[in-house]
Protein backbone atom coordinates (compact mmCIF):
# COMPACT_ATOMS: atom_id res chain seq x y z
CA UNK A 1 0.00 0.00 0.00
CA UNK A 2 1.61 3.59 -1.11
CA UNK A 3 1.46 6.24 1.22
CA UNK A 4 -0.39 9.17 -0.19
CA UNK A 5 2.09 12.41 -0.64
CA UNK A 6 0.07 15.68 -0.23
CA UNK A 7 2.03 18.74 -1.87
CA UNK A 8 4.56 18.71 -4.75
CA UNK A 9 6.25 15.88 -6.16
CA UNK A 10 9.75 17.40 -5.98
CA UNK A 11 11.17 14.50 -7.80
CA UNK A 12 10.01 16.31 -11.48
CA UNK A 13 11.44 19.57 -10.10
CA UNK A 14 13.41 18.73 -13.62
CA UNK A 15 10.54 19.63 -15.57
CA UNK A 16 10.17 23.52 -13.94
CA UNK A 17 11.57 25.69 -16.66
CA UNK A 18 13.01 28.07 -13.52
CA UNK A 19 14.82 24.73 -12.30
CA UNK A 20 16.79 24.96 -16.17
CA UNK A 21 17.10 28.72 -15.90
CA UNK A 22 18.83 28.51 -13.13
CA UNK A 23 21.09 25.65 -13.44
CA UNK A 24 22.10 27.55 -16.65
CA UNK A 25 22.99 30.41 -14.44
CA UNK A 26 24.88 28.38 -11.80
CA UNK A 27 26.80 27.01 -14.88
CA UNK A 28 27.55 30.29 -16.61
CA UNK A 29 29.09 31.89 -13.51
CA UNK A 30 31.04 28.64 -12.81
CA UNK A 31 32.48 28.86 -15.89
CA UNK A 32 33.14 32.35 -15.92
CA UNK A 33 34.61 32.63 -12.66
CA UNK A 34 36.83 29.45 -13.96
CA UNK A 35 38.19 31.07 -17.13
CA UNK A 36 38.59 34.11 -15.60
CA UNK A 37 41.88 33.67 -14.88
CA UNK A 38 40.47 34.96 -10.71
CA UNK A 39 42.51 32.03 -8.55
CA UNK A 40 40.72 29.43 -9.96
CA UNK A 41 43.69 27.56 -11.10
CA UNK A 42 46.89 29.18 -9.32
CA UNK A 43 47.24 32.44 -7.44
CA UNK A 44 48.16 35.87 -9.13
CA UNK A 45 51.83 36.65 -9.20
CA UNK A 46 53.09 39.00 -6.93
């Protein structure tokens, strides 16, 4: 017997287009922030 689950089913949180908007986001400034050159791979010469 399945329990019933009042409220949203936050296993298809995949199909929310804000969920996609903002893993783009979190993506773009990862990958900014990484090719920036800003201590992501060594630090700045002094």
């Amino acid at each position: 017997m399945k329990s019933q689950h009042r409220g949203r089913d936050w296993r298809r949180i995949h199909h929310s287009p804000m969920f996609w908007i903002g893993l783009v986001m979190c993506m773009a400034a990862i990958t900014i922030y990484v090719l920036s050159d800003d201590l992501a791979w060594r630090p700045g010469a002094r």
